[in-house]
C-alpha atoms as a PDB file:
ATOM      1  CA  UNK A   1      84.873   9.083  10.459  1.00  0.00           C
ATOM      2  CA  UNK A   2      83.679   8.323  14.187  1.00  0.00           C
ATOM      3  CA  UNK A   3      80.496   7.979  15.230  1.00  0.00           C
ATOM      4  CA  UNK A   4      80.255   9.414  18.499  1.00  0.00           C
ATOM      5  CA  UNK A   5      76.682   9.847  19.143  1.00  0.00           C
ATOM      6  CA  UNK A   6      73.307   8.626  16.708  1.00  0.00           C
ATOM      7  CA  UNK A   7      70.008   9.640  18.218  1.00  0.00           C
ATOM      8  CA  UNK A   8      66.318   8.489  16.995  1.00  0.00           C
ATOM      9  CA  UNK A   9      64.788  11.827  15.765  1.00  0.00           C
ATOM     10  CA  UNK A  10      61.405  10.672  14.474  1.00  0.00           C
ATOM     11  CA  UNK A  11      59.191   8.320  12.331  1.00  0.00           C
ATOM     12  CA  UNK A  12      56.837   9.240   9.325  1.00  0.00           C
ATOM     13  CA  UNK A  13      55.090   8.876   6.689  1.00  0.00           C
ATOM     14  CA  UNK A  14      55.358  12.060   4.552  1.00  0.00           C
ATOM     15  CA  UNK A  15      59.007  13.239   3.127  1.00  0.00           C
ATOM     16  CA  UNK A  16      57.488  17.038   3.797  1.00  0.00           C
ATOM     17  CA  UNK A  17      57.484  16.791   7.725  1.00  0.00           C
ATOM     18  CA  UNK A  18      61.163  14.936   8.027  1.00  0.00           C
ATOM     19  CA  UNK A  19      63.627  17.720  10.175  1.00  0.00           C
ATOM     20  CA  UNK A  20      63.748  20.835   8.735  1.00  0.00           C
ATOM     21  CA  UNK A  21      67.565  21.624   9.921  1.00  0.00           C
ATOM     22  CA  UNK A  22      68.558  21.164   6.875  1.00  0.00           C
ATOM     23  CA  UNK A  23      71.345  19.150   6.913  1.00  0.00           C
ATOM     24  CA  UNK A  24      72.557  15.983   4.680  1.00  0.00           C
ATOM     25  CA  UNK A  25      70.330  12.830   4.594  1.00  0.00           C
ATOM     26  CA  UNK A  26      72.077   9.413   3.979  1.00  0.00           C
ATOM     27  CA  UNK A  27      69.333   6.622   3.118  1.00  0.00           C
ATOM     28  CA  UNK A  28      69.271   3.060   3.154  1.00  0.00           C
ATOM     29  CA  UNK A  29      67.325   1.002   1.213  1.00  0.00           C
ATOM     30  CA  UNK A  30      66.703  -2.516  -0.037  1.00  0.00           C
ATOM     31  CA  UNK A  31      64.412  -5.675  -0.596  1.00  0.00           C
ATOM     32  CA  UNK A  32      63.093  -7.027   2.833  1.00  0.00           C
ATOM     33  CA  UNK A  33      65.080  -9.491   4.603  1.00  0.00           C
ATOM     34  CA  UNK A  34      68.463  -7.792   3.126  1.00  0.00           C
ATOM     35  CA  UNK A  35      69.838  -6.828   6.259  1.00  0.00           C
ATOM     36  CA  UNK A  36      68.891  -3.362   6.701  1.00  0.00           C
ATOM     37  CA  UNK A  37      68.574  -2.586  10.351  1.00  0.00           C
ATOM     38  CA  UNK A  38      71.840  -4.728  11.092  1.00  0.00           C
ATOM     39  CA  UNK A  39      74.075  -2.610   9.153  1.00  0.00           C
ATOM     40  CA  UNK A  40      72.963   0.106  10.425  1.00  0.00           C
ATOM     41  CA  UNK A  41      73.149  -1.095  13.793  1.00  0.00           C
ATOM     42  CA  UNK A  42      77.042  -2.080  13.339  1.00  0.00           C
ATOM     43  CA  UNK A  43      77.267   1.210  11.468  1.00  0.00           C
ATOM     44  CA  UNK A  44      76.960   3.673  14.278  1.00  0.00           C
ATOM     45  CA  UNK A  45      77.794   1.023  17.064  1.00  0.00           C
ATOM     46  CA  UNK A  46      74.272   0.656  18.716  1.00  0.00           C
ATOM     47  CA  UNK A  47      73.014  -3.146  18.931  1.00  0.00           C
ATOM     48  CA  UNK A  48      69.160  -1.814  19.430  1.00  0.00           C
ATOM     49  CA  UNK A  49      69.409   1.686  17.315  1.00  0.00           C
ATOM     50  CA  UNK A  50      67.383   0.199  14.220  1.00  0.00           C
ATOM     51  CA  UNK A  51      65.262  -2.547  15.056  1.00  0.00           C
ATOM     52  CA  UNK A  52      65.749  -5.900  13.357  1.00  0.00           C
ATOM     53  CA  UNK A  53      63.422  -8.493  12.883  1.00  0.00           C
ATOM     54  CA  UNK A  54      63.299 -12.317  11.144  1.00  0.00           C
ATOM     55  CA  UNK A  55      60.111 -11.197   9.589  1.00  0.00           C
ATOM     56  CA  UNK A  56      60.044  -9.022   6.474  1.00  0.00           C
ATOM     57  CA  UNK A  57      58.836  -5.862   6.230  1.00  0.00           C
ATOM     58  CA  UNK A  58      59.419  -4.679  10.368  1.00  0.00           C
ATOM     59  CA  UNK A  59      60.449  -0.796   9.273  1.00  0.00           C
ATOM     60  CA  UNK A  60      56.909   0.793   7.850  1.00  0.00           C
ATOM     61  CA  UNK A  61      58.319   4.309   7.660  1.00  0.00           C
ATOM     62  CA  UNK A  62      60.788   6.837   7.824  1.00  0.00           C
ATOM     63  CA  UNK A  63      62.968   6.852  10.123  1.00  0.00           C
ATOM     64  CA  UNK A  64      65.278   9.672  10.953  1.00  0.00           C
ATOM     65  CA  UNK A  65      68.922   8.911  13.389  1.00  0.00           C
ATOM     66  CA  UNK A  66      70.292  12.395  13.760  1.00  0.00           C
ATOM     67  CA  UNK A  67      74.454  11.392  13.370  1.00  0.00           C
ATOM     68  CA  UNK A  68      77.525  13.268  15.652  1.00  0.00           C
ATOM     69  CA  UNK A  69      74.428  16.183  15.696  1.00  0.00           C
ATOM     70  CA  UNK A  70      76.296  16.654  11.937  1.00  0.00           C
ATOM     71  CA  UNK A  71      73.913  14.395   9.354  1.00  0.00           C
ATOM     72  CA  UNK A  72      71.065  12.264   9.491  1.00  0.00           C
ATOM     73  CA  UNK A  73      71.483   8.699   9.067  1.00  0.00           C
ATOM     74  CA  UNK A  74      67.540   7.717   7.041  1.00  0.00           C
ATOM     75  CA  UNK A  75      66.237   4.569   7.375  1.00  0.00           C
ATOM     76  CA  UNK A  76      63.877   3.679   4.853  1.00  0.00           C
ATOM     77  CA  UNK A  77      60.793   0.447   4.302  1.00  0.00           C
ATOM     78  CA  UNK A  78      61.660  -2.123   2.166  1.00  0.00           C
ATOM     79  CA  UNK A  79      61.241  -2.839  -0.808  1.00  0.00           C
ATOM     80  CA  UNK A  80      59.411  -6.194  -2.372  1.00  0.00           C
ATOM     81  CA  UNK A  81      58.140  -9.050  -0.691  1.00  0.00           C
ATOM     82  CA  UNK A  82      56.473  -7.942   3.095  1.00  0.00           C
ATOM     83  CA  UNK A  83      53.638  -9.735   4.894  1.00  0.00           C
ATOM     84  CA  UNK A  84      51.162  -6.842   4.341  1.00  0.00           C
ATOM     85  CA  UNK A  85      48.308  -5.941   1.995  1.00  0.00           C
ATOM     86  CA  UNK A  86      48.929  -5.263  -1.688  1.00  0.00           C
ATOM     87  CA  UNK A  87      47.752  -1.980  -0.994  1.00  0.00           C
ATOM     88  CA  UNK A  88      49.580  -1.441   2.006  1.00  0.00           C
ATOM     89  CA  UNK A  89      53.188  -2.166   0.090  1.00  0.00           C
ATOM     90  CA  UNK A  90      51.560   0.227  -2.502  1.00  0.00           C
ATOM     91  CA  UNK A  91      51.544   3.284  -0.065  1.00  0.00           C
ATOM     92  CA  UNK A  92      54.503   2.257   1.251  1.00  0.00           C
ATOM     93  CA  UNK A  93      56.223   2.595  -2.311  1.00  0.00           C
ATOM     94  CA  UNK A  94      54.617   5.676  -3.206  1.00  0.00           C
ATOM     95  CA  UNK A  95      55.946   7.236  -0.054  1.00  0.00           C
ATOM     96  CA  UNK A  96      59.568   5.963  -0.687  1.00  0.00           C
ATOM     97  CA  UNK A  97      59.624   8.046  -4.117  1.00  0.00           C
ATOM     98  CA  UNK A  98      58.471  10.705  -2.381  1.00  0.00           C
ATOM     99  CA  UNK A  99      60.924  10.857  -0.329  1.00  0.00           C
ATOM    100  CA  UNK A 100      63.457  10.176  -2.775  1.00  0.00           C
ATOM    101  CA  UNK A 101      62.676  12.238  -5.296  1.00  0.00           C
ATOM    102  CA  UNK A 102      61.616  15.171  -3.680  1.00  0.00           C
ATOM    103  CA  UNK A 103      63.491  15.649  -0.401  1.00  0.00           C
ATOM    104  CA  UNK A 104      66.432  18.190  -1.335  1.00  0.00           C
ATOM    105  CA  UNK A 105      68.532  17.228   1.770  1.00  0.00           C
ATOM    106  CA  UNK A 106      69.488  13.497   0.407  1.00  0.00           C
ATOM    107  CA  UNK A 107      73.113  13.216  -0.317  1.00  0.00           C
ATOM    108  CA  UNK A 108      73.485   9.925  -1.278  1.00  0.00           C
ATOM    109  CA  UNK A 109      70.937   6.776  -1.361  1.00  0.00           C
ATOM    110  CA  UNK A 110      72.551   3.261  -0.375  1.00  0.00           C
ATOM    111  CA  UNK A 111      70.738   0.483  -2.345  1.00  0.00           C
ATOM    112  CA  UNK A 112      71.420  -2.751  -0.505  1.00  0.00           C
ATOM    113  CA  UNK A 113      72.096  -6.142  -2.166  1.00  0.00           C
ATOM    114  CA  UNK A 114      72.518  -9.367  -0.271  1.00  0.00           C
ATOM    115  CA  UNK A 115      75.542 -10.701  -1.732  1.00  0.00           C
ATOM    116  CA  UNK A 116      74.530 -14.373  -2.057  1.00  0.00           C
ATOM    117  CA  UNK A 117      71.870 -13.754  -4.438  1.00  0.00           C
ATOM    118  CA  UNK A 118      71.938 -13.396  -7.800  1.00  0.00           C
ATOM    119  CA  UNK A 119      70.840 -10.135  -9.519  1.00  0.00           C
ATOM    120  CA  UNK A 120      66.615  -9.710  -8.881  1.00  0.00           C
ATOM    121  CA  UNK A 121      64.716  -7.899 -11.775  1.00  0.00           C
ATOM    122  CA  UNK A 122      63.256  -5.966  -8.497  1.00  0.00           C
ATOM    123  CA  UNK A 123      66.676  -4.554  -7.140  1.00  0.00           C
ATOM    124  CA  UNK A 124      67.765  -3.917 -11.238  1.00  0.00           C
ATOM    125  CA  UNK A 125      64.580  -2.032 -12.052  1.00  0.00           C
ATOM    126  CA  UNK A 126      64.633  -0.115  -8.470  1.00  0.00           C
ATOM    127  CA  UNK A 127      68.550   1.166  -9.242  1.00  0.00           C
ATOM    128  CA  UNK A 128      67.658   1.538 -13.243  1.00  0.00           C
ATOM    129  CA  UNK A 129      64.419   4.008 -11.859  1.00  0.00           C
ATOM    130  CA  UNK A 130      66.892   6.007  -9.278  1.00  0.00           C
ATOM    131  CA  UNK A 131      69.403   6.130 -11.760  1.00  0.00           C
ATOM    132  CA  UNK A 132      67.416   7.541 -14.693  1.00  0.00           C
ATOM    133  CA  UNK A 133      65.599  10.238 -12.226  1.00  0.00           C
ATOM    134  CA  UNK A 134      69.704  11.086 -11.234  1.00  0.00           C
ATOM    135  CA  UNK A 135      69.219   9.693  -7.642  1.00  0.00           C
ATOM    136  CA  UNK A 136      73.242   9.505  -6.060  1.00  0.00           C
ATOM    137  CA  UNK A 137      73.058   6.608  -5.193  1.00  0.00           C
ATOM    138  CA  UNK A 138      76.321   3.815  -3.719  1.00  0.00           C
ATOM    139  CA  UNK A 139      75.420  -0.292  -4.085  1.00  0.00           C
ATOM    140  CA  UNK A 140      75.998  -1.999  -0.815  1.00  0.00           C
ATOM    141  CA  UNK A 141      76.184  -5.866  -0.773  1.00  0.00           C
ATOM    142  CA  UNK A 142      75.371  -7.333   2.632  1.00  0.00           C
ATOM    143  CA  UNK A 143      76.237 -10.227   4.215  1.00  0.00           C
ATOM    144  CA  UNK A 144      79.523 -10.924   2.465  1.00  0.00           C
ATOM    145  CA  UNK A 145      80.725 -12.897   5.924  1.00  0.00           C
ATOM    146  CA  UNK A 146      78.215 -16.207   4.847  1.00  0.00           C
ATOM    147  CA  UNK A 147      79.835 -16.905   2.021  1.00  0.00           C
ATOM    148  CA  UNK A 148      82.709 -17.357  -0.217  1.00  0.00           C
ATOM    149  CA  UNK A 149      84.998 -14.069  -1.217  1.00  0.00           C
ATOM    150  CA  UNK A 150      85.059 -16.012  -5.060  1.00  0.00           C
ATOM    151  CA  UNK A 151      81.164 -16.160  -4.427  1.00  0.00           C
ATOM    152  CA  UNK A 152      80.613 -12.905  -3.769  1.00  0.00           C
ATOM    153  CA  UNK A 153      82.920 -11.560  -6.540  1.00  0.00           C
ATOM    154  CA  UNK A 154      80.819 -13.763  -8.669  1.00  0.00           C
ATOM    155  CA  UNK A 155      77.490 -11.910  -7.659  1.00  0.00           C
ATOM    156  CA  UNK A 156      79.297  -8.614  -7.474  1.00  0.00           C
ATOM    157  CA  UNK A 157      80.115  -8.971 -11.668  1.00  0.00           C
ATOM    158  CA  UNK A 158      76.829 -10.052 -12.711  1.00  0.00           C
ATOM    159  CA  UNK A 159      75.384  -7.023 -11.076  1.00  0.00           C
ATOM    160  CA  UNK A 160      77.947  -4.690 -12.857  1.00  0.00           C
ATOM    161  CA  UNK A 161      77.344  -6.945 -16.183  1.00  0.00           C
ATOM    162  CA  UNK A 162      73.332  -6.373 -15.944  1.00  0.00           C
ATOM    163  CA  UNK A 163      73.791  -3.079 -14.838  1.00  0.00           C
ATOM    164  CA  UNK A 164      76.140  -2.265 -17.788  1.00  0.00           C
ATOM    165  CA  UNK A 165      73.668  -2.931 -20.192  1.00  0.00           C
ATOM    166  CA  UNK A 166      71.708   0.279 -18.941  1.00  0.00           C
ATOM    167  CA  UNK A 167      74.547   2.514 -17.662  1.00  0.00           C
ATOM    168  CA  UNK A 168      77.268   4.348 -19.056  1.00  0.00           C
ATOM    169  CA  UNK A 169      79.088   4.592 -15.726  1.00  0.00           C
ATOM    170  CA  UNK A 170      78.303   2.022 -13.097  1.00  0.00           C
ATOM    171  CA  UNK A 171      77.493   2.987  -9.569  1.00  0.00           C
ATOM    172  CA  UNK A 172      80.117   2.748  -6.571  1.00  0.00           C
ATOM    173  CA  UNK A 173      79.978  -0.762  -4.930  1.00  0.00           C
ATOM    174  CA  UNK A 174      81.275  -1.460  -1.738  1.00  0.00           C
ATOM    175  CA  UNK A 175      81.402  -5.208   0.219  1.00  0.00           C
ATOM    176  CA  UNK A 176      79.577  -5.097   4.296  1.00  0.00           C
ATOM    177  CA  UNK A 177      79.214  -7.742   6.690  1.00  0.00           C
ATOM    178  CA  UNK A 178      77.370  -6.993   9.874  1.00  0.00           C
ATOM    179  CA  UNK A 179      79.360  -9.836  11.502  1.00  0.00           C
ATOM    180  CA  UNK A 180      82.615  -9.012  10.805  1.00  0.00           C
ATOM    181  CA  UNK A 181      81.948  -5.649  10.254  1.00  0.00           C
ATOM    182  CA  UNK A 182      84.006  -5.328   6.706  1.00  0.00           C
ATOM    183  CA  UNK A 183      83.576  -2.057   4.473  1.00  0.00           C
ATOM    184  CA  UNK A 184      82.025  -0.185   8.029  1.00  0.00           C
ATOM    185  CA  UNK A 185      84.989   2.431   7.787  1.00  0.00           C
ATOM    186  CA  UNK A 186      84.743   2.258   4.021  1.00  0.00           C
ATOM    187  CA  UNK A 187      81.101   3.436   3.750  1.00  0.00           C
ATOM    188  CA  UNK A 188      81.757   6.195   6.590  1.00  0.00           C
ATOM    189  CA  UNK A 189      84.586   7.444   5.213  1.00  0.00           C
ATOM    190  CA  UNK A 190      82.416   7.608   1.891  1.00  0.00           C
ATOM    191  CA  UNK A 191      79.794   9.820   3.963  1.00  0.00           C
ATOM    192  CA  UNK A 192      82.551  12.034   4.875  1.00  0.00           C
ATOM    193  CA  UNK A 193      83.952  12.816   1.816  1.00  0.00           C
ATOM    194  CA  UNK A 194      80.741  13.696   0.632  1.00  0.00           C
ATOM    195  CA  UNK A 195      79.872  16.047   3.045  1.00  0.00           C
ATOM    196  CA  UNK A 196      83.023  17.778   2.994  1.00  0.00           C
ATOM    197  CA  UNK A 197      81.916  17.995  -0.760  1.00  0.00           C
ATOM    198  CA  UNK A 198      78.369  19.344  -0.165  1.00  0.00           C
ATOM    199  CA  UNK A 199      80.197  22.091   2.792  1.00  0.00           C
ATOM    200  CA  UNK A 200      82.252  23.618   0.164  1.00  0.00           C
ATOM    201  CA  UNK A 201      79.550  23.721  -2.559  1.00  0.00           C
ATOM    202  CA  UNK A 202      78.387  27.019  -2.563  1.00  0.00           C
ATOM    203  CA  UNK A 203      75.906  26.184  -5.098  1.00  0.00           C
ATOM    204  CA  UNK A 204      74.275  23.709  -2.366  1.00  0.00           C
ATOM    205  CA  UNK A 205      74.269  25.371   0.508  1.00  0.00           C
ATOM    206  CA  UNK A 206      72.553  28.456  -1.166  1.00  0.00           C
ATOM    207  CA  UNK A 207      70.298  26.107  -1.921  1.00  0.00           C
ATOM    208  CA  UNK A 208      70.196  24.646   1.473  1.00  0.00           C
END
């Protein structure tokens, strides 16, 4: 796939006013810090599309990029550590399953993992909770560029051996770097095959 445009559509709070055109959503999610907003950037070519930040915590809502005027590219808070209230995070997590959950236009949810940490019990019970509510959902481990391919492997196996323990089939897993930009055709070409699956669902796009 080619990206040949990405627009910034809009910003809220509440999964019932995002676009109403009805087309796929792709989200991205992960623990603060993971390299969100950098991926994304590298993923549709635009330096200053999502904004990045050294602090954790920097996107507070949801953000819609309308994609090649085809799908919408959803960029979602954090989850985990942020320099905010308790309560603040709280809202912020309730409006994330919201969105999740009850938004009929998500294709696919990308659950980002920085590859030179182990496994958190956050990230594990996060992807445990999407999976048992049937959430699509694709693993993305960031940052593979600062380390060691052996390293990452290593990380990349104790996440399938944890996850194992709860699953019967193990999500899809695929290997980024914002720097060098490795698995950026990957995860596109992932997007398109799934929405040449969802345009020749009838089932769906009655639904739709």
């Amino acid at each position: 796939m080619e990206i040949k445009n990405a627009t910034f559509v809009v910003s809220n709070s509440d999964y019932r006013k995002c676009p109403d055109t009805r087309l796929p959503e792709y989200a991205f999610i992960g623990r603060s810090n993971v390299g969100k907003s950098s991926l994304i950037n590298m993923l549709t070519n635009n330096k200053s599309l999502a904004k990045t930040s050294v602090k954790p915590g920097k996107t507070q809502l949801i953000n819609h990029f309308l994609i090649n005027k085809a799908w919408y590219l959803v960029d979602l808070p954090g989850y985990g550590y942020a320099r905010t209230s308790k309560a603040s995070r709280m809202e912020w997590q309730a409006m994330i399953n919201d969105y999740i959950l009850n938004r009929e236009t998500l294709a696919n949810l990308f659950v980002l993992i920085d590859s030179r940490i182990p496994p958190q019990k956050i990230d594990i019970e996060f992807i445990n909770y999407m999976g048992a509510h049937g959430v699509p959902l694709i693993i993305i481990f960031t940052k593979t560029d600062k380390q060691k391919q052996s390293e990452t492997a290593a990380t990349v196996n104790n996440m399938k051996r944890v996850l194992s323990e709860t699953w019967e089939e193990l999500p899809e897993m695929i290997l980024t770097s914002s720097v060098t930009r490795t698995g950026r055709n990957k995860l596109l070409d992932r997007i398109d095959e799934i929405n040449q699956l969802l345009a020749n669902d009838p089932q769906r796009n009655n639904k739709l």
